[in-house]
N, C-alpha and C. Protein backbone atom coordinates (compact mmCIF):
# COMPACT_ATOMS: atom_id res chain seq x y z
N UNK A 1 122.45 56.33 51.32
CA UNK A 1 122.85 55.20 50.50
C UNK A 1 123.60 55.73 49.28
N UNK A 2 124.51 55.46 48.85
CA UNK A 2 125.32 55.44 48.25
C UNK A 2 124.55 55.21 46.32
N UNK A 3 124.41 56.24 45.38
CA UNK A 3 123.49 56.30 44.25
C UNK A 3 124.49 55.27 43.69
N UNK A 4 125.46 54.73 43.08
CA UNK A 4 125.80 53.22 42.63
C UNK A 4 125.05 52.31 43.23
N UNK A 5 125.07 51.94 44.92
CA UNK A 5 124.31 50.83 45.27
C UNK A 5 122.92 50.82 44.91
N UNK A 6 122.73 52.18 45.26
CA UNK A 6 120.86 52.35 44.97
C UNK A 6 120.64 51.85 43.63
N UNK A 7 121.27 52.19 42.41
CA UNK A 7 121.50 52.07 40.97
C UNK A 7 121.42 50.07 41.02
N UNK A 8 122.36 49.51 41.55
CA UNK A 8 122.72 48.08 41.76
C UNK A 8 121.51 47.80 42.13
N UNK A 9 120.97 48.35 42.74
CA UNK A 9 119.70 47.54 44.01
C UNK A 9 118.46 47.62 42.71
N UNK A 10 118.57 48.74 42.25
CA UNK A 10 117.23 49.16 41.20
C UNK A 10 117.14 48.43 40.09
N UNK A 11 118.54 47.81 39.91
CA UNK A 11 118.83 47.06 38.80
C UNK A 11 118.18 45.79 38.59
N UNK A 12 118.58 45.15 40.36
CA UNK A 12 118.14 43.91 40.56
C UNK A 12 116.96 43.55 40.35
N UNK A 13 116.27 44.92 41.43
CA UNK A 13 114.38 44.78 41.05
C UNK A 13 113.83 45.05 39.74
N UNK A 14 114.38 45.51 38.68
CA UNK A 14 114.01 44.98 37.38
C UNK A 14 113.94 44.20 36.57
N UNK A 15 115.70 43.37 36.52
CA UNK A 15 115.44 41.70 36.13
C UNK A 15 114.85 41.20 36.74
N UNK A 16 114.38 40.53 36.19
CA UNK A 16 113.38 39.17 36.06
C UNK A 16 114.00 38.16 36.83
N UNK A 17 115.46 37.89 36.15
CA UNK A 17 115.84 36.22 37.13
C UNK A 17 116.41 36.39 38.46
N UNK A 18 116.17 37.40 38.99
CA UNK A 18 116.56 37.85 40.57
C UNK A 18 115.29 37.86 41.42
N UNK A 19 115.29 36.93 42.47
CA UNK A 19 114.47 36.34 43.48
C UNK A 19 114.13 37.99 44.12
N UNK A 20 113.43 37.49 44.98
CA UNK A 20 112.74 38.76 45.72
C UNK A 20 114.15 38.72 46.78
N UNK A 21 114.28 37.64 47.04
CA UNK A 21 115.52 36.93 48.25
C UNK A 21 116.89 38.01 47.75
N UNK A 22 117.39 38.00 46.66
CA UNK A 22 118.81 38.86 46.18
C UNK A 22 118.41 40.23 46.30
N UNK A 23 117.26 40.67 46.35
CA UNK A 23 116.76 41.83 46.27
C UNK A 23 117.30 42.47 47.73
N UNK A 24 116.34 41.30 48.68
CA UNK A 24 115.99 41.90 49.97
C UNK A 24 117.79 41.95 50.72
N UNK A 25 118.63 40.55 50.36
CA UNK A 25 119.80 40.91 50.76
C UNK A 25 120.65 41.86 50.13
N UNK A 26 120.76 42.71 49.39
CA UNK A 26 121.09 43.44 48.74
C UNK A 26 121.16 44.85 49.65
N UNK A 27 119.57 44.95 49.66
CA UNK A 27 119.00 45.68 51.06
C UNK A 27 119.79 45.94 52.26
N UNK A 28 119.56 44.89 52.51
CA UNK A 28 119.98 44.47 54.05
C UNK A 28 121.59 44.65 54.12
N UNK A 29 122.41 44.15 53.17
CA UNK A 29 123.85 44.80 53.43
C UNK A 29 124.17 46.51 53.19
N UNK A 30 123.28 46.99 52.25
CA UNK A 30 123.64 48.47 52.30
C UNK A 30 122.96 48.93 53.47
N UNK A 31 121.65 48.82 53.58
CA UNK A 31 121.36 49.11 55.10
C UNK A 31 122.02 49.22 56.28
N UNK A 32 122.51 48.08 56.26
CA UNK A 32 123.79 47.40 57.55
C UNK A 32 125.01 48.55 57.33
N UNK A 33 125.20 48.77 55.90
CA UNK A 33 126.73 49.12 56.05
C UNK A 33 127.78 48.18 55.30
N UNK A 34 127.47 47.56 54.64
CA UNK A 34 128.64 46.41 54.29
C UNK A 34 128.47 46.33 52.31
N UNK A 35 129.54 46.82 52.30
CA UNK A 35 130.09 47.39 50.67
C UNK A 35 129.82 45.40 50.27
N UNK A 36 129.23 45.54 49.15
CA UNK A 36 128.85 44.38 48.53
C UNK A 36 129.10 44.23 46.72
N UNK A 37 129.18 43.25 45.89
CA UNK A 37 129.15 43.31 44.79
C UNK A 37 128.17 42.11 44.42
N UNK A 38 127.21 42.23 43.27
CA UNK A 38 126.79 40.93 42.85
C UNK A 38 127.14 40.61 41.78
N UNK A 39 127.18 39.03 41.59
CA UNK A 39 127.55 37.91 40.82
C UNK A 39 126.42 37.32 40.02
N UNK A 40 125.89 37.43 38.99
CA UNK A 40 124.96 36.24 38.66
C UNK A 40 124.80 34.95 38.70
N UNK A 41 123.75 34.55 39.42
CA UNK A 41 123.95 32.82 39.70
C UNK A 41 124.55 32.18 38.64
N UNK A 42 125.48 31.03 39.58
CA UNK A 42 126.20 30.27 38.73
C UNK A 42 125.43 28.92 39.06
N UNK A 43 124.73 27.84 38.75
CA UNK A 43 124.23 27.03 38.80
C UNK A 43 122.68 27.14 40.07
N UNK A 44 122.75 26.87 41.50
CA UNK A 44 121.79 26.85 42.03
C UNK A 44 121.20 28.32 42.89
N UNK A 45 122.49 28.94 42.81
CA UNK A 45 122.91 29.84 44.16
C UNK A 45 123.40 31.59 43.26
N UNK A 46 122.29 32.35 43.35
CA UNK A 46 123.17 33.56 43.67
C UNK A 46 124.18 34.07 44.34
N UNK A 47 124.93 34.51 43.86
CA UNK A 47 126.51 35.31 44.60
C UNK A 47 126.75 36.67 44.84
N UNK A 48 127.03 37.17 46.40
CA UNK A 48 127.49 38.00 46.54
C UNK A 48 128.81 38.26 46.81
N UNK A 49 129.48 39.29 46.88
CA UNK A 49 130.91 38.89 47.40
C UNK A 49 131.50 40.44 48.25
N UNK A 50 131.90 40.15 49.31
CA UNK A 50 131.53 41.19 50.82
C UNK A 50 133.03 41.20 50.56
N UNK A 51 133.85 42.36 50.44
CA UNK A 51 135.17 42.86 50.19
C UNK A 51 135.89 43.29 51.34
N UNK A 52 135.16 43.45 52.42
CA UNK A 52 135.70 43.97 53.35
C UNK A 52 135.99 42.95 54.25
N UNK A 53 134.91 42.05 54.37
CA UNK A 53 135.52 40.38 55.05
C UNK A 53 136.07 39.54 53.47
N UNK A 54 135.87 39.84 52.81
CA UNK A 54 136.84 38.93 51.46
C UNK A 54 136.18 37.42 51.75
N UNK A 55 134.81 37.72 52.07
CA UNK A 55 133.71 36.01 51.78
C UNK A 55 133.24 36.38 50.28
N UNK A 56 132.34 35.48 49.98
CA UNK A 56 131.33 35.15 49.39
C UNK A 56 130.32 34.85 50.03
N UNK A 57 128.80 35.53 49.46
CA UNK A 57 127.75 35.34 50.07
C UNK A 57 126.71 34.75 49.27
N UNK A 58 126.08 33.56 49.23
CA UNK A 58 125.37 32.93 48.87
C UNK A 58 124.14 32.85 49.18
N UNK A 59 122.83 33.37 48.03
CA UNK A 59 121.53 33.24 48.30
C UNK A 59 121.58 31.88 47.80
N UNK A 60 120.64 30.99 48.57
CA UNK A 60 120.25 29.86 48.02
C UNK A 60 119.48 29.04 49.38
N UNK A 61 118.44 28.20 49.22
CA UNK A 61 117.72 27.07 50.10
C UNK A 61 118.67 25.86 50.15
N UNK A 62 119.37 25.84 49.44
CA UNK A 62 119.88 24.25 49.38
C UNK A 62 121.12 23.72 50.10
N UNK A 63 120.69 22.67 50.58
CA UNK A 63 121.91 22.55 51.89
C UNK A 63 123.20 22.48 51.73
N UNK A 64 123.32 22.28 50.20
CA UNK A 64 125.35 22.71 50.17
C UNK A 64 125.29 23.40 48.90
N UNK A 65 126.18 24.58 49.14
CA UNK A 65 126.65 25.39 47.60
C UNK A 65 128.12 25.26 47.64
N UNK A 66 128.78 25.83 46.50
CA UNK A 66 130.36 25.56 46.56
C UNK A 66 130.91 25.67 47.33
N UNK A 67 132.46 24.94 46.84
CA UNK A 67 133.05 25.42 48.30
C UNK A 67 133.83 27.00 48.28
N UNK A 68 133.63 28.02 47.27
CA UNK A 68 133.89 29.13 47.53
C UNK A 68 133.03 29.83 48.48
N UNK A 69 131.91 29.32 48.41
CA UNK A 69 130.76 30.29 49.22
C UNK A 69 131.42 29.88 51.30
N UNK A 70 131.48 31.29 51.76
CA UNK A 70 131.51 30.91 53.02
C UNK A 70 130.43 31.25 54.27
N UNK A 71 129.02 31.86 53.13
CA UNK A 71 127.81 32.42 54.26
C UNK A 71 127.08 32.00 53.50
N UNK A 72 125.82 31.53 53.92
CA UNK A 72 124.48 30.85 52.94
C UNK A 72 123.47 32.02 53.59
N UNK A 73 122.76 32.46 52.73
CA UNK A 73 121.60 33.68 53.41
C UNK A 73 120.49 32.80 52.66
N UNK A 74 119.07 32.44 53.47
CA UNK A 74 118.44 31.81 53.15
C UNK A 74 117.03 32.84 52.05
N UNK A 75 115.80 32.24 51.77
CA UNK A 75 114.98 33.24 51.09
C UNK A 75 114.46 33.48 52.04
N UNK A 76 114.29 33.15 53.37
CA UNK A 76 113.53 33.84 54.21
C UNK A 76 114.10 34.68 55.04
N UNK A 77 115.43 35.11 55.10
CA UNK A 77 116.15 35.95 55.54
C UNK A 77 116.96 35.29 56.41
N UNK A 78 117.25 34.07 56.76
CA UNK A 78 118.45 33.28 57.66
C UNK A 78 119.43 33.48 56.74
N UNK A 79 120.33 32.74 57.76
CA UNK A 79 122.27 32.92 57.68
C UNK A 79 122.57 31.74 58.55
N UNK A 80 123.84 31.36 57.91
CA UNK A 80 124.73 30.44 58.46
C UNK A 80 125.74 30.54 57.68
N UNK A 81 127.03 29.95 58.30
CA UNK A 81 128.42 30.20 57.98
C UNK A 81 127.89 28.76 57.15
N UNK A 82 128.84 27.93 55.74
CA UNK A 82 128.37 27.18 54.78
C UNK A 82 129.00 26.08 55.18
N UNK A 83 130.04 25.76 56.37
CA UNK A 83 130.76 24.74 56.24
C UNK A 83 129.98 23.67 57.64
N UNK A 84 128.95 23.72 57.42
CA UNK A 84 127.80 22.91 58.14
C UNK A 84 127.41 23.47 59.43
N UNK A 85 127.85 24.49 59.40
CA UNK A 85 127.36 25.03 61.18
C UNK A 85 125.88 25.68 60.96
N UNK A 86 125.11 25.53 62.18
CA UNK A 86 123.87 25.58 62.33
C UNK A 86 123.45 27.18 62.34
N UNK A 87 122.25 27.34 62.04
CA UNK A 87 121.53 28.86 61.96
C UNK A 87 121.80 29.51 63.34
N UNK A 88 121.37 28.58 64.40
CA UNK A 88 121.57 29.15 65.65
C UNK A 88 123.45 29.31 66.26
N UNK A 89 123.87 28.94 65.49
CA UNK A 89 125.47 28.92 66.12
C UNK A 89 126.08 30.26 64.81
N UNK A 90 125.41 30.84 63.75
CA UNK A 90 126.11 31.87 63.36
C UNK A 90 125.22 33.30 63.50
N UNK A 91 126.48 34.43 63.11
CA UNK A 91 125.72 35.94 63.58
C UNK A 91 126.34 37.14 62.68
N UNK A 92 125.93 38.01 62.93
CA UNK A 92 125.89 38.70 61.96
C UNK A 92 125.92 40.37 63.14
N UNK A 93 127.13 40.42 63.05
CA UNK A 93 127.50 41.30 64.32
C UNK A 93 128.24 42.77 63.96
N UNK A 94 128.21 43.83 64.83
CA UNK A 94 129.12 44.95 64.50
C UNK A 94 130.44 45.43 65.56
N UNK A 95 131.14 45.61 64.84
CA UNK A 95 132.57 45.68 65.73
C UNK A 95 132.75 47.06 66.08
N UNK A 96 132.57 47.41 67.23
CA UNK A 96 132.55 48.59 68.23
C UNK A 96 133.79 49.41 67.21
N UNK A 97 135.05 48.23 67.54
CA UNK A 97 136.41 48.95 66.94
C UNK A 97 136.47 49.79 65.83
N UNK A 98 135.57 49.25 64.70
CA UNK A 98 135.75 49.95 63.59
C UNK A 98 134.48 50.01 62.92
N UNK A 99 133.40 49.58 63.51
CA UNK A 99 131.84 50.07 62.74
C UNK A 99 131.60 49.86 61.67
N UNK A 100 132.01 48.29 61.62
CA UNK A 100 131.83 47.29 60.71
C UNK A 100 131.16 46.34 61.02
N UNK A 101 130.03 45.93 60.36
CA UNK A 101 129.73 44.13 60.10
C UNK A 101 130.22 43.57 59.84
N UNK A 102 130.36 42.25 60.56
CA UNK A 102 130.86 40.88 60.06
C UNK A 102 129.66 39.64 60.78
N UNK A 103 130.36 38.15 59.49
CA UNK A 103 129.95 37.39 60.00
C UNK A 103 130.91 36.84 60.81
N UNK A 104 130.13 35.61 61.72
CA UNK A 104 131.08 34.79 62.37
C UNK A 104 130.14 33.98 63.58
N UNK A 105 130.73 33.07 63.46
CA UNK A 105 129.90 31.33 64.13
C UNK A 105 130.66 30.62 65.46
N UNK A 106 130.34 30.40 66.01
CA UNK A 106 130.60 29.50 67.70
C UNK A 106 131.91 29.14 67.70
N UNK A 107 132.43 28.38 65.85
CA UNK A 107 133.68 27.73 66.22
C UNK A 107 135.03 28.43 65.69
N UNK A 108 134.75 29.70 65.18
CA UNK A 108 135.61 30.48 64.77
C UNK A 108 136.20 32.06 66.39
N UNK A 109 137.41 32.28 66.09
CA UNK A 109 137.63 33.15 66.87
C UNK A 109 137.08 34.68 66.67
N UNK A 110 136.90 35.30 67.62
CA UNK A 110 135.92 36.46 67.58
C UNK A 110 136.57 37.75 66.85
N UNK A 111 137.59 37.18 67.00
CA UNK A 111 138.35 38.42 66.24
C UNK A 111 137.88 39.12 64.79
N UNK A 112 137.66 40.64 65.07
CA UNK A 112 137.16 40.98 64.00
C UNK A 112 138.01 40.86 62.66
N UNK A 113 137.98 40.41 61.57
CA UNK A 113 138.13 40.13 60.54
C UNK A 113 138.89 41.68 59.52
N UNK A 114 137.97 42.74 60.00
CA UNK A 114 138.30 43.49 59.32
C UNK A 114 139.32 44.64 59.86
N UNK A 115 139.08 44.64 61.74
CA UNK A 115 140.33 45.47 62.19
C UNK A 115 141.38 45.00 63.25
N UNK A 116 141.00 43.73 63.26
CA UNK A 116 141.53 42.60 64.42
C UNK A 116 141.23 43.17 66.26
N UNK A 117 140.11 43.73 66.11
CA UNK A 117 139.51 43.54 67.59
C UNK A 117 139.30 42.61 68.17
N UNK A 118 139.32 42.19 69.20
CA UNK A 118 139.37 40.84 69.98
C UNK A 118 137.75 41.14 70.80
N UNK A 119 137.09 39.92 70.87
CA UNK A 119 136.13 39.78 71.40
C UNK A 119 136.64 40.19 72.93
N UNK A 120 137.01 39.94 73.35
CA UNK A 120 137.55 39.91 74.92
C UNK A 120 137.74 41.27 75.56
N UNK A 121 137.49 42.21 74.07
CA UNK A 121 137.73 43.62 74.78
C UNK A 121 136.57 43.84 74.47
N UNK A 122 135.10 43.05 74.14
CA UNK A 122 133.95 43.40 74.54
C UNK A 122 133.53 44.44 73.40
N UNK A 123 134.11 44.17 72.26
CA UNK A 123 133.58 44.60 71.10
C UNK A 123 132.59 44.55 70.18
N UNK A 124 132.13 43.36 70.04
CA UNK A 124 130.62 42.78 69.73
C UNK A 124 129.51 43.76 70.11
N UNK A 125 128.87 44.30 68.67
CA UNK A 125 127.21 45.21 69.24
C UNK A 125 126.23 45.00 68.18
N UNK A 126 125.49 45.02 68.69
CA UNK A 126 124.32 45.12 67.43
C UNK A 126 124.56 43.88 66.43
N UNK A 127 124.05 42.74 67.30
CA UNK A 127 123.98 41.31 66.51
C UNK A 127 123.24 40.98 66.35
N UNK A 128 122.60 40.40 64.90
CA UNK A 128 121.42 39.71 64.41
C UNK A 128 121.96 37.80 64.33
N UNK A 129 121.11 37.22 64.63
CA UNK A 129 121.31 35.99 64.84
C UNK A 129 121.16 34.75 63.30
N UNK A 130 121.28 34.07 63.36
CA UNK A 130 121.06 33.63 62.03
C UNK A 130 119.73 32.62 61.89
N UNK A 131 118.95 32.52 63.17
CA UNK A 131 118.17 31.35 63.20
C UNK A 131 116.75 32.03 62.73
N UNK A 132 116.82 33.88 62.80
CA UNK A 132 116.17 34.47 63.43
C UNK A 132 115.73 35.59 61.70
N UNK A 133 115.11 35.71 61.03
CA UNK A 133 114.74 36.45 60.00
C UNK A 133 115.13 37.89 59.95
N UNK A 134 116.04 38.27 59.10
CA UNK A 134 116.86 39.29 59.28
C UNK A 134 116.29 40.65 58.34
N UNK A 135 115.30 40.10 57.87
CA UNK A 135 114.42 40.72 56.91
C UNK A 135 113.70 41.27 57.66
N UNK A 136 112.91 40.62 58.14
CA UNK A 136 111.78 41.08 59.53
C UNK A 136 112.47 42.33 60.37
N UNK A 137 113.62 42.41 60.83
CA UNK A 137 114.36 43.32 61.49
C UNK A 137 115.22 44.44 60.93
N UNK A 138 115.79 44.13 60.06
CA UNK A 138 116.35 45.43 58.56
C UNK A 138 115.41 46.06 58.26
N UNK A 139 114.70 45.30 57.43
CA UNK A 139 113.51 45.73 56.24
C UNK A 139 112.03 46.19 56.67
N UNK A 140 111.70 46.22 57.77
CA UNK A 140 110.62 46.59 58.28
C UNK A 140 110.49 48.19 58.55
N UNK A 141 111.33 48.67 58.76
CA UNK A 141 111.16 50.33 58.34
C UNK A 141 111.11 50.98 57.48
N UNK A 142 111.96 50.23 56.16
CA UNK A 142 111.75 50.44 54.56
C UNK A 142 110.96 50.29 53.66
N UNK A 143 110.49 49.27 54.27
CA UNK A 143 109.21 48.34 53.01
C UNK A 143 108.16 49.19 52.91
């Protein structure tokens, strides 16, 4: 792990107004692999922001956050893409091509985001689901 992120991550678990939830995703993207920055909540919703897909990642329970946010990560470790698609229709996948994470949901094309691999050449590995606690599966060797 990278001593800035570790530094970022150590940071978090010291303030006070950071959920256990910003903590654990914090985690879970350096774990994964996926260069992250945080934002301090702006009204309901903590912000992350994933540079390599150029989203925003949103901790929060509540069923709509802005419309900048384009991933909602829940406190119990779910995901969904923010523009109403369901837990079970988004994922959280790695692209053979370039050994990257990304997100991406049922109604979007598979194409990786970050090196334009095409699903069709069977690139998709190592996918966590969004319906499915991602905490439980990251974080269980660390904790």
């Amino acid at each position: 792990m990278d001593k800035s992120i570790r530094e970022q991550i150590l940071r978090l678990e010291k303030e006070r107004d950071h959920s256990i939830a910003v903590v654990n995703w914090a985690k879970v993207f350096t774990l994964l692999g996926i260069d992250w920055a945080y934002s301090r909540a702006i009204g309901p919703a903590s912000k992350f922001y994933l540079p390599e897909q150029k989203i925003f990642f949103s901790v929060s329970d509540e069923a709509t956050v802005s419309s900048s946010i384009e991933v909602i990560g829940t406190t119990d470790g779910r995901f969904r893409m923010a523009d109403n698609c369901s837990f079970d229709e988004t994922w959280l996948t790695l692209c053979k091509g370039c050994g990257k994470r990304f997100f991406l949901d049922s109604t979007r094309s598979f194409v990786c985001p970050i090196c334009g691999e095409y699903d069709g050449d069977h690139h998709l590995d190592k996918t966590y689901y969004g319906h499915e606690n991602i905490f439980n599966s990251v974080l269980a060797d660390v904790n």
